[in-house]
PDB file of N, CA and C in Angstrom:
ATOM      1  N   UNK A   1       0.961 -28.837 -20.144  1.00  0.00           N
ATOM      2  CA  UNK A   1       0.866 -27.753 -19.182  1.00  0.00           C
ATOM      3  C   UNK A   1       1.458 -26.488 -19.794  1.00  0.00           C
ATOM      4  N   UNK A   2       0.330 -25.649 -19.665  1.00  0.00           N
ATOM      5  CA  UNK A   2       1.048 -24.333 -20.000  1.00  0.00           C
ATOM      6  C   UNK A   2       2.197 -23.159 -19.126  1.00  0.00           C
ATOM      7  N   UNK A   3       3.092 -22.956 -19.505  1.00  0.00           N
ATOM      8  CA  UNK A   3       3.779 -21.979 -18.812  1.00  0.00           C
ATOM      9  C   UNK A   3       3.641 -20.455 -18.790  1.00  0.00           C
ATOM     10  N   UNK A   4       3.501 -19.973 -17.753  1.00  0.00           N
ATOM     11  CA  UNK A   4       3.132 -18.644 -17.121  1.00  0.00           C
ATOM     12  C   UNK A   4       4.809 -18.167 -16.484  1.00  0.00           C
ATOM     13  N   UNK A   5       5.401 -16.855 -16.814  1.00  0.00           N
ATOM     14  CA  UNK A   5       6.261 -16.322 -16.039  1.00  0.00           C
ATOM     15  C   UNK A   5       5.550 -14.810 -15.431  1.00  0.00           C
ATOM     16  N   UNK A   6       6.692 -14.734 -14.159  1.00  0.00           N
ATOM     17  CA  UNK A   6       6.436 -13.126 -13.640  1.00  0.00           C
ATOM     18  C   UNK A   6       7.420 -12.510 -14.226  1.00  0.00           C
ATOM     19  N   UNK A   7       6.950 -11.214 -14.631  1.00  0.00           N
ATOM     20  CA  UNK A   7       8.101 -10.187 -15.150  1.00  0.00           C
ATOM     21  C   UNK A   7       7.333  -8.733 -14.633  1.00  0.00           C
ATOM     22  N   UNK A   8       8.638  -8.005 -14.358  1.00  0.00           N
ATOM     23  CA  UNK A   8       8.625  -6.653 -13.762  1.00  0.00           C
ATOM     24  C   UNK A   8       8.833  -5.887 -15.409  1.00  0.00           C
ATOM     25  N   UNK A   9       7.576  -4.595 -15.116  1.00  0.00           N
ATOM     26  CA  UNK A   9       7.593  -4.017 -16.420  1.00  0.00           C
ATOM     27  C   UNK A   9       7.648  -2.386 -16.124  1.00  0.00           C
ATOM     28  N   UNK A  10       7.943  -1.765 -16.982  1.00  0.00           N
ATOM     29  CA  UNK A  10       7.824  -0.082 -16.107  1.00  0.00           C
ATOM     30  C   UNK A  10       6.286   0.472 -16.364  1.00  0.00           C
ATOM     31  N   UNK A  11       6.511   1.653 -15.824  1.00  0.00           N
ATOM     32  CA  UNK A  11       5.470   2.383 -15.487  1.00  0.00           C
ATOM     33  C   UNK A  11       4.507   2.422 -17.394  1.00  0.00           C
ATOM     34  N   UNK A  12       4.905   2.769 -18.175  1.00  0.00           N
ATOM     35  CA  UNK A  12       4.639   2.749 -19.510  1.00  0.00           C
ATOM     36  C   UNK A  12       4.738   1.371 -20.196  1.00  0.00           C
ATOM     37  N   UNK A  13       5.035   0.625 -19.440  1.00  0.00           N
ATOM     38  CA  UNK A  13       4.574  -0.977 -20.298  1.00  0.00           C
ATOM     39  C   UNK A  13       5.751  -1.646 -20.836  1.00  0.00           C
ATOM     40  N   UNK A  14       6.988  -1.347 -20.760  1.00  0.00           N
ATOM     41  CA  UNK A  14       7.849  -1.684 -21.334  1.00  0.00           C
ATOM     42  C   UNK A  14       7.971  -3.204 -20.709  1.00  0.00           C
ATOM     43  N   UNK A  15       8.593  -3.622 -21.003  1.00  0.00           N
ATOM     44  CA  UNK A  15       9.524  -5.319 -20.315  1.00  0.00           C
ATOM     45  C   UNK A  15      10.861  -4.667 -19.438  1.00  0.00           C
ATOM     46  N   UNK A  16      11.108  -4.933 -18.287  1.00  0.00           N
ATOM     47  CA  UNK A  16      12.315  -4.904 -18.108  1.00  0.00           C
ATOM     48  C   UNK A  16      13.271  -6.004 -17.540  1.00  0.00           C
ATOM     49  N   UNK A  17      12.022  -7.364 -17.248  1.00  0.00           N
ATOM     50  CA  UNK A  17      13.346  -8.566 -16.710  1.00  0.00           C
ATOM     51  C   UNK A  17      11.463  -9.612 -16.432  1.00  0.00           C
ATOM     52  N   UNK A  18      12.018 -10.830 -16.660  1.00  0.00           N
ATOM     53  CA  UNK A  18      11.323 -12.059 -16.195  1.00  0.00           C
ATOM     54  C   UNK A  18      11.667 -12.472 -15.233  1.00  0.00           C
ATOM     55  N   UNK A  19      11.359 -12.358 -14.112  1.00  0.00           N
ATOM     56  CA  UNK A  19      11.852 -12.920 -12.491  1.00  0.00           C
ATOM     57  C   UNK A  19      11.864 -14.448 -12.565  1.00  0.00           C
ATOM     58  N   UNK A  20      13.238 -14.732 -11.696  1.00  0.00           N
ATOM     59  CA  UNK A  20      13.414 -16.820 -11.387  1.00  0.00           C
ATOM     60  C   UNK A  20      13.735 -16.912 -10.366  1.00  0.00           C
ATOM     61  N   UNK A  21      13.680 -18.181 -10.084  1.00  0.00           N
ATOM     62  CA  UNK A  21      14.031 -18.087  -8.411  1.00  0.00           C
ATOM     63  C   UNK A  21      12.910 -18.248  -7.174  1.00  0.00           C
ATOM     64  N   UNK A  22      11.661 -18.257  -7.862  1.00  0.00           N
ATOM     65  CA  UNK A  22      10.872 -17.982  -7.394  1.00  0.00           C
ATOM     66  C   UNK A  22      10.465 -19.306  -6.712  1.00  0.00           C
ATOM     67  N   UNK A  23       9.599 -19.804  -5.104  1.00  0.00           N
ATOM     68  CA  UNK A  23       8.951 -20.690  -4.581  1.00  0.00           C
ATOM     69  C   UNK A  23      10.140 -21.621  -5.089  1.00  0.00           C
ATOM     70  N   UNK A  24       9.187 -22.814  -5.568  1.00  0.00           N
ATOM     71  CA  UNK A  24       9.876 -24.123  -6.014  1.00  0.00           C
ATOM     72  C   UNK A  24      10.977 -23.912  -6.867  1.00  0.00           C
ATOM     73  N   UNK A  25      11.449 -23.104  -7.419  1.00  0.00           N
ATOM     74  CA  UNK A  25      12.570 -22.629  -8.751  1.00  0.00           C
ATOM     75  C   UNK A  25      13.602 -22.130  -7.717  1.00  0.00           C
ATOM     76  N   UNK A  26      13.150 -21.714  -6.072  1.00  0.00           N
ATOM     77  CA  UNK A  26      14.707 -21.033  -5.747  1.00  0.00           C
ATOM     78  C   UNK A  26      16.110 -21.644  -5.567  1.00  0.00           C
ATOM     79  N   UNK A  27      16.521 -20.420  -5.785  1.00  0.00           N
ATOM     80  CA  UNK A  27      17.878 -20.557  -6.161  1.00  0.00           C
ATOM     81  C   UNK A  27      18.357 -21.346  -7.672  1.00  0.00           C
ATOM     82  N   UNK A  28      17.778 -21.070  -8.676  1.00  0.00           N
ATOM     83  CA  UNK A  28      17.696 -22.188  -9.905  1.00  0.00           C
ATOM     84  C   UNK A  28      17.438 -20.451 -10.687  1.00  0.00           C
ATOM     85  N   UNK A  29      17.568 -20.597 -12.141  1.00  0.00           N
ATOM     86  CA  UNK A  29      17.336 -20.003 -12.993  1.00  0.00           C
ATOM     87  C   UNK A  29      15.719 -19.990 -13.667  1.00  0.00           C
ATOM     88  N   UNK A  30      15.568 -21.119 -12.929  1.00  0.00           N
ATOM     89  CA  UNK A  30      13.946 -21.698 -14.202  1.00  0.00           C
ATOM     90  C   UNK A  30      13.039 -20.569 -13.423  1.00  0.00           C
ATOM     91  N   UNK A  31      12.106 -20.172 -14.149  1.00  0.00           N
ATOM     92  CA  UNK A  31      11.682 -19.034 -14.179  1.00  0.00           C
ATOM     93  C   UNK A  31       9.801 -19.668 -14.264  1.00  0.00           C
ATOM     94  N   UNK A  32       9.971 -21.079 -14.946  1.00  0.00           N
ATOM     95  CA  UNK A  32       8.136 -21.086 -15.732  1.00  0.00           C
ATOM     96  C   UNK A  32       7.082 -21.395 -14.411  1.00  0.00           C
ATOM     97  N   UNK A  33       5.839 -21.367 -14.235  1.00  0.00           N
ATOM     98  CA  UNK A  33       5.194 -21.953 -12.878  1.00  0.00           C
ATOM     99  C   UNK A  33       3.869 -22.475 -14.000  1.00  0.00           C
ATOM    100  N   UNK A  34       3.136 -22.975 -13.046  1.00  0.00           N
ATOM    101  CA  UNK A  34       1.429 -22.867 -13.361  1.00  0.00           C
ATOM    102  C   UNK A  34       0.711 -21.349 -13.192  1.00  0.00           C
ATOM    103  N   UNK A  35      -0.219 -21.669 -14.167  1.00  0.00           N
ATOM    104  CA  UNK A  35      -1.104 -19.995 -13.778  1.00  0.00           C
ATOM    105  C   UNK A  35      -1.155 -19.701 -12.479  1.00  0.00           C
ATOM    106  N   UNK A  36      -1.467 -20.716 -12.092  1.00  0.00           N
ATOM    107  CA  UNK A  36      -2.127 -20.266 -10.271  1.00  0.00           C
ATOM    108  C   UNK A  36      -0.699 -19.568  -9.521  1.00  0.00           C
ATOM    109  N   UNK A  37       0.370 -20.673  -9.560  1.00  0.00           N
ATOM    110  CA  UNK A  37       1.420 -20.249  -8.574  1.00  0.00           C
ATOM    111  C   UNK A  37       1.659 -18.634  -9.358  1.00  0.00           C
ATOM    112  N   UNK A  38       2.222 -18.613 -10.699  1.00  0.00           N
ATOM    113  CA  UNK A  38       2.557 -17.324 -11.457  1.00  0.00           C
ATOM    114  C   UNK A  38       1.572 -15.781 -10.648  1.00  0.00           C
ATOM    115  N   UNK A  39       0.240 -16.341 -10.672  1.00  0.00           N
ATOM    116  CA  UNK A  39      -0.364 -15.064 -10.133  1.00  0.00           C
ATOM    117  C   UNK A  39      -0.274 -14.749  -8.818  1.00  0.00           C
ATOM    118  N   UNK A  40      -0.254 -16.298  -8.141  1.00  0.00           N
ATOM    119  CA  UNK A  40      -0.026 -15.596  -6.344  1.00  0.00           C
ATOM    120  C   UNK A  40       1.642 -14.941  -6.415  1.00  0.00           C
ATOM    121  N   UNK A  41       2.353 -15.367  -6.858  1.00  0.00           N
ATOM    122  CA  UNK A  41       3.970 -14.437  -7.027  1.00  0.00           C
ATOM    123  C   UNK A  41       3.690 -13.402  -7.317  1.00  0.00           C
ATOM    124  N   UNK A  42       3.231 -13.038  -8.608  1.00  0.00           N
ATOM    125  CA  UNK A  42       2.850 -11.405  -9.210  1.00  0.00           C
ATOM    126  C   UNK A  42       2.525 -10.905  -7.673  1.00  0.00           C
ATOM    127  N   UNK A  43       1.211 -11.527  -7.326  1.00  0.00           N
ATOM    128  CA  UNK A  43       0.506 -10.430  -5.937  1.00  0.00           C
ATOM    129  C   UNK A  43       1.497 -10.254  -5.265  1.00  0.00           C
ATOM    130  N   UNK A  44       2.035 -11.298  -4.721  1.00  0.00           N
ATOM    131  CA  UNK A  44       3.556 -11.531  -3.058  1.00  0.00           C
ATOM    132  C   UNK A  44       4.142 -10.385  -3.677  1.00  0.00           C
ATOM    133  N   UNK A  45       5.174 -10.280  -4.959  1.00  0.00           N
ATOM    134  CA  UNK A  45       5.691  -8.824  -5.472  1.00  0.00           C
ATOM    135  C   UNK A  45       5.230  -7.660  -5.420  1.00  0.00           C
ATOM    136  N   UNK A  46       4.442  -7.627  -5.990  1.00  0.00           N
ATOM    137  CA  UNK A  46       3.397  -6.149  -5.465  1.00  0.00           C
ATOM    138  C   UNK A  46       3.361  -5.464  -4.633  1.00  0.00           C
ATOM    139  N   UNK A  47       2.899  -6.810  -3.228  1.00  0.00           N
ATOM    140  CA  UNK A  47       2.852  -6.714  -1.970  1.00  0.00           C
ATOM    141  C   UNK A  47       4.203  -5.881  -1.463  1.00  0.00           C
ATOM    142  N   UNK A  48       4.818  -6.575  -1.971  1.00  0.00           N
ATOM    143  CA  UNK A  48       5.914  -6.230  -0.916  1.00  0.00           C
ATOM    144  C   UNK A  48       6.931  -5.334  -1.810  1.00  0.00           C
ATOM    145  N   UNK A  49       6.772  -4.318  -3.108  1.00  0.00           N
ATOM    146  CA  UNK A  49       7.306  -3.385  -3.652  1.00  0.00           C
ATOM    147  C   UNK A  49       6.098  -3.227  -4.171  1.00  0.00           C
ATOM    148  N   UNK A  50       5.602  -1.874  -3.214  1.00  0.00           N
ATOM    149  CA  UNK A  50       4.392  -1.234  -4.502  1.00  0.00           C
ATOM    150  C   UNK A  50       5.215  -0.236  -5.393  1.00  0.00           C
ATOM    151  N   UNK A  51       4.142   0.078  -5.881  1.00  0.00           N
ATOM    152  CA  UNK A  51       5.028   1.229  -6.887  1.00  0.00           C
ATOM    153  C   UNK A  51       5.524   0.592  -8.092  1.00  0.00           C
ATOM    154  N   UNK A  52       6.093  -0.704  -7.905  1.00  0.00           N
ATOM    155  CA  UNK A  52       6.738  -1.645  -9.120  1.00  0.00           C
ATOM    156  C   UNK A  52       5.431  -2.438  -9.860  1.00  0.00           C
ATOM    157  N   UNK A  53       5.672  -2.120 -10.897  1.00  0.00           N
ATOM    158  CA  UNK A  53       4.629  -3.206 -11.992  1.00  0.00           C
ATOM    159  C   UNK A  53       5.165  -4.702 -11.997  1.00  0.00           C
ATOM    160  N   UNK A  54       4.459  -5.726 -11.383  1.00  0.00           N
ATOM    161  CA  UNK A  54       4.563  -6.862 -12.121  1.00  0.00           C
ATOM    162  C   UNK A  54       3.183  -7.693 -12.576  1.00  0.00           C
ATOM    163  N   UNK A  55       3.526  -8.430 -13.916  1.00  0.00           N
ATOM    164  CA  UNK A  55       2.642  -9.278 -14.219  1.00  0.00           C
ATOM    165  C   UNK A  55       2.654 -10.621 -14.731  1.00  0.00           C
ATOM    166  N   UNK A  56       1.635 -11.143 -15.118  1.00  0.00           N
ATOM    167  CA  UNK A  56       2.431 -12.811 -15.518  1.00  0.00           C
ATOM    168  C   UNK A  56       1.990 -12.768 -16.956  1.00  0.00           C
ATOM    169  N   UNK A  57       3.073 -13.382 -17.823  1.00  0.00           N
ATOM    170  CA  UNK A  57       2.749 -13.466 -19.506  1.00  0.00           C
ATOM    171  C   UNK A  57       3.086 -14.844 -19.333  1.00  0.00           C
TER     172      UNK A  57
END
């Protein structure tokens, strides 16, 4: 299984953090999902801070 993370990046593309915690990972550090879960998180983030870049690498 391949691993997919979400990370918040700036406006110009930089990296600025890999998000954890996420769904099944909360409260935990582990950060990795499946493609599928990784992209519905990216969207839920989005959703709910526009303006902020996130994506899944």
């Amino acid at each position: 299984m391949s691993r997919y993370y979400v990370a918040e990046f700036t406006k110009d593309g930089k990296l600025i953090a890999v998000i954890s915690g996420l769904g099944k990972n909360r409260d935990r550090w582990d950060a990795d999902h499946s493609r599928s879960a990784a992209y519905r998180y990216a969207r839920i983030l989005r959703q709910a801070h526009p303006g902020r870049v996130f994506r899944v690498i």
